[in-house]
N, C-alpha and C. Protein backbone atom coordinates (compact mmCIF):
# COMPACT_ATOMS: atom_id res chain seq x y z
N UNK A 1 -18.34 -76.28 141.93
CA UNK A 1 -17.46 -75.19 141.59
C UNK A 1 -16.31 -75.72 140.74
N UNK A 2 -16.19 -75.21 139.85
CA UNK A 2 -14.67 -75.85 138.74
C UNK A 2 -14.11 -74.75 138.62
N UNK A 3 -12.79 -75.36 138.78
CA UNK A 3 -11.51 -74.57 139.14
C UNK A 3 -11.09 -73.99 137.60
N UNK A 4 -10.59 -72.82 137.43
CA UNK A 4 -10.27 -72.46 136.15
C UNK A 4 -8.75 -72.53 136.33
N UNK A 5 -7.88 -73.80 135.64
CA UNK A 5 -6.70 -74.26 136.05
C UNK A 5 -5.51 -72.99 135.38
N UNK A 6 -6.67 -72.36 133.88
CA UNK A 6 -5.13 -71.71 132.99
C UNK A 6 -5.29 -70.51 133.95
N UNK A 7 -6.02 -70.06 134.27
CA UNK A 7 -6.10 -68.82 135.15
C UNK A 7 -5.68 -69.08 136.37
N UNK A 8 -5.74 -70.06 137.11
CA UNK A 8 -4.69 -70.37 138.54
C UNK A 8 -3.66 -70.37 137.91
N UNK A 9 -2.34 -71.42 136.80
CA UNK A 9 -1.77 -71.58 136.87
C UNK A 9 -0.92 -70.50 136.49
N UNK A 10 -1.86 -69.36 135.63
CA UNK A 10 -1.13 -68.07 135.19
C UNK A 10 -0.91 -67.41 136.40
N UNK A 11 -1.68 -67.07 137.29
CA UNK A 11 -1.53 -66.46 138.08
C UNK A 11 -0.41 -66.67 139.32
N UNK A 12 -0.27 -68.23 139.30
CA UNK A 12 0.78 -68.39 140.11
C UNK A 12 2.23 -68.57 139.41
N UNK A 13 2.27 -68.59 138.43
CA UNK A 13 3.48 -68.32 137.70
C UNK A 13 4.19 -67.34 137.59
N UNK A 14 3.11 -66.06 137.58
CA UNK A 14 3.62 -64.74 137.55
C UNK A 14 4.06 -64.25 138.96
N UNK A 15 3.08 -64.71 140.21
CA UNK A 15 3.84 -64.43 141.14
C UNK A 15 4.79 -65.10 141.61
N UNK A 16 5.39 -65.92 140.76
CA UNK A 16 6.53 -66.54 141.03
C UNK A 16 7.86 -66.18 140.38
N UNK A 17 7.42 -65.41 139.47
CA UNK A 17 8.00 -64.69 138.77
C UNK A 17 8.56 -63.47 139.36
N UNK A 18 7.63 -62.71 139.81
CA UNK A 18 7.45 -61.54 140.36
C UNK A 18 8.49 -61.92 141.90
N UNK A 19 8.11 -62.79 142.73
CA UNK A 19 9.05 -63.11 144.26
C UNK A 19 10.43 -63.04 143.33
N UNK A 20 10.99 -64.08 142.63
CA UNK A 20 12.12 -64.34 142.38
C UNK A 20 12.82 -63.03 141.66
N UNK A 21 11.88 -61.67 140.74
CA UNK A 21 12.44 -60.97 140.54
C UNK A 21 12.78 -59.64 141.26
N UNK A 22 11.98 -59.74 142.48
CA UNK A 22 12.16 -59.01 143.51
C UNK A 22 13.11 -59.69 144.21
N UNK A 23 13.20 -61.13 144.47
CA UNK A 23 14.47 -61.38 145.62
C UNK A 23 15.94 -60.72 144.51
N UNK A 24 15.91 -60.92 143.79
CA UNK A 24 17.26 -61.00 143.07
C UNK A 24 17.95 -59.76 143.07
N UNK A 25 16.77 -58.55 143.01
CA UNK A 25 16.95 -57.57 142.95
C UNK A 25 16.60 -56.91 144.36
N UNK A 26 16.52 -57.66 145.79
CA UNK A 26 16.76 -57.31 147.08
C UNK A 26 15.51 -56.15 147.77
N UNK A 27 14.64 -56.52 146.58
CA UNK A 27 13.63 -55.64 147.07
C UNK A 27 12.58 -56.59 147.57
N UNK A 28 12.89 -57.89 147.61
CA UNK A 28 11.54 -58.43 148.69
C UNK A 28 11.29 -58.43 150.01
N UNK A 29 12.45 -58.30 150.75
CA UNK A 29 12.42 -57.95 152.27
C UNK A 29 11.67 -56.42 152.39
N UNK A 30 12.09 -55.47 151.62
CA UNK A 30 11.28 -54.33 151.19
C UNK A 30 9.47 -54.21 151.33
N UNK A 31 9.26 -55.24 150.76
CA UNK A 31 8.13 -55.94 150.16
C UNK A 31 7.25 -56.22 151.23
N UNK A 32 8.04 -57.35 151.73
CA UNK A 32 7.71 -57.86 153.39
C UNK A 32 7.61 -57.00 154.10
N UNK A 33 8.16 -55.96 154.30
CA UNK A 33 8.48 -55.42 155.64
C UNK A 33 7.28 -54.19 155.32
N UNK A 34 6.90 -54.11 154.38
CA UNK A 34 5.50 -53.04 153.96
C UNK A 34 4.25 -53.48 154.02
N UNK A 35 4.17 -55.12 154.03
CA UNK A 35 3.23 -55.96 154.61
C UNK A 35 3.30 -55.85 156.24
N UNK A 36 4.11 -55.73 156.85
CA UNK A 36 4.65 -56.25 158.15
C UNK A 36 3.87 -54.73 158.49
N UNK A 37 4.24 -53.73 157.90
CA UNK A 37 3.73 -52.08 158.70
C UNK A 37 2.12 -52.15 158.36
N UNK A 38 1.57 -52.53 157.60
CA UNK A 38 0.49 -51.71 157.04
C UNK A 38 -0.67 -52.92 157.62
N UNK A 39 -0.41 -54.25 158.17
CA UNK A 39 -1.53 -54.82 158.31
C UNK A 39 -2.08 -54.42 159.93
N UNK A 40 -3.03 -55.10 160.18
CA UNK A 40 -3.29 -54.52 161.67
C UNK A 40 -3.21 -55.16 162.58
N UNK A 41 -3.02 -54.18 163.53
CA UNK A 41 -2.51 -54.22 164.90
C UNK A 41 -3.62 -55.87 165.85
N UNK A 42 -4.49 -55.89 165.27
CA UNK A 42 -5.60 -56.87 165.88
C UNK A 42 -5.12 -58.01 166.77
N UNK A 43 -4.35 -58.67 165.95
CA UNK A 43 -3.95 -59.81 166.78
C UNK A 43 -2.85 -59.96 167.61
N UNK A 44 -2.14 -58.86 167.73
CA UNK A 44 -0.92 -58.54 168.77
C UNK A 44 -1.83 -58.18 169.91
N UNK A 45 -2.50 -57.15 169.56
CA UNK A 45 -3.55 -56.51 170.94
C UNK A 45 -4.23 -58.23 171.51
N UNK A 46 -4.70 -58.57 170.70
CA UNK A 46 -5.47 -60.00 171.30
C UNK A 46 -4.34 -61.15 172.71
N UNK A 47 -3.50 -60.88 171.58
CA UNK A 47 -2.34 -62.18 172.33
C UNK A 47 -1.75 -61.50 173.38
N UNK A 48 -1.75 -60.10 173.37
CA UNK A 48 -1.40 -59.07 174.64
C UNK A 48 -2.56 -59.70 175.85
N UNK A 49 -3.52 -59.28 175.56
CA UNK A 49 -4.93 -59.41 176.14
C UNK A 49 -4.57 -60.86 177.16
N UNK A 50 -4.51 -61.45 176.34
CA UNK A 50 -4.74 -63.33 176.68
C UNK A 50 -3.50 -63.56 177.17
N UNK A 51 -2.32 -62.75 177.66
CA UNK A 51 -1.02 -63.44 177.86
C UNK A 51 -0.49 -63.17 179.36
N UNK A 52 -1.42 -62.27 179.99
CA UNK A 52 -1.18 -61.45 181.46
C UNK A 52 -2.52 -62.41 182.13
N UNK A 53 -2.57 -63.38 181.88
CA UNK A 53 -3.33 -64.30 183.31
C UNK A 53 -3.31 -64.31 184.34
């Protein structure tokens, strides 16, 4: 498998781009916190499960 470096390195440039122009402008906690709602519930229920021994 060979790595396509200009296409990684574009890609991580821009989202580096993109974090720093969201922190500056205070919308990355925003950001986060819409990650934080929308992923799933799965592994809280699990560690619930496994934590009452």
């Amino acid at each position: 498998m060979q790595v396509k470096w200009k296409k990684l390195l574009l890609s991580l440039l821009i989202t580096l781009a993109c974090e720093i122009l969201l922190n500056f402008l205070g919308l990355d906690d925003l950001a986060d916190y819409g990650e934080f709602v929308f992923e799933k519930p799965y592994p809280v229920l699990l560690s619930l499960k496994y934590s009452f021994n």
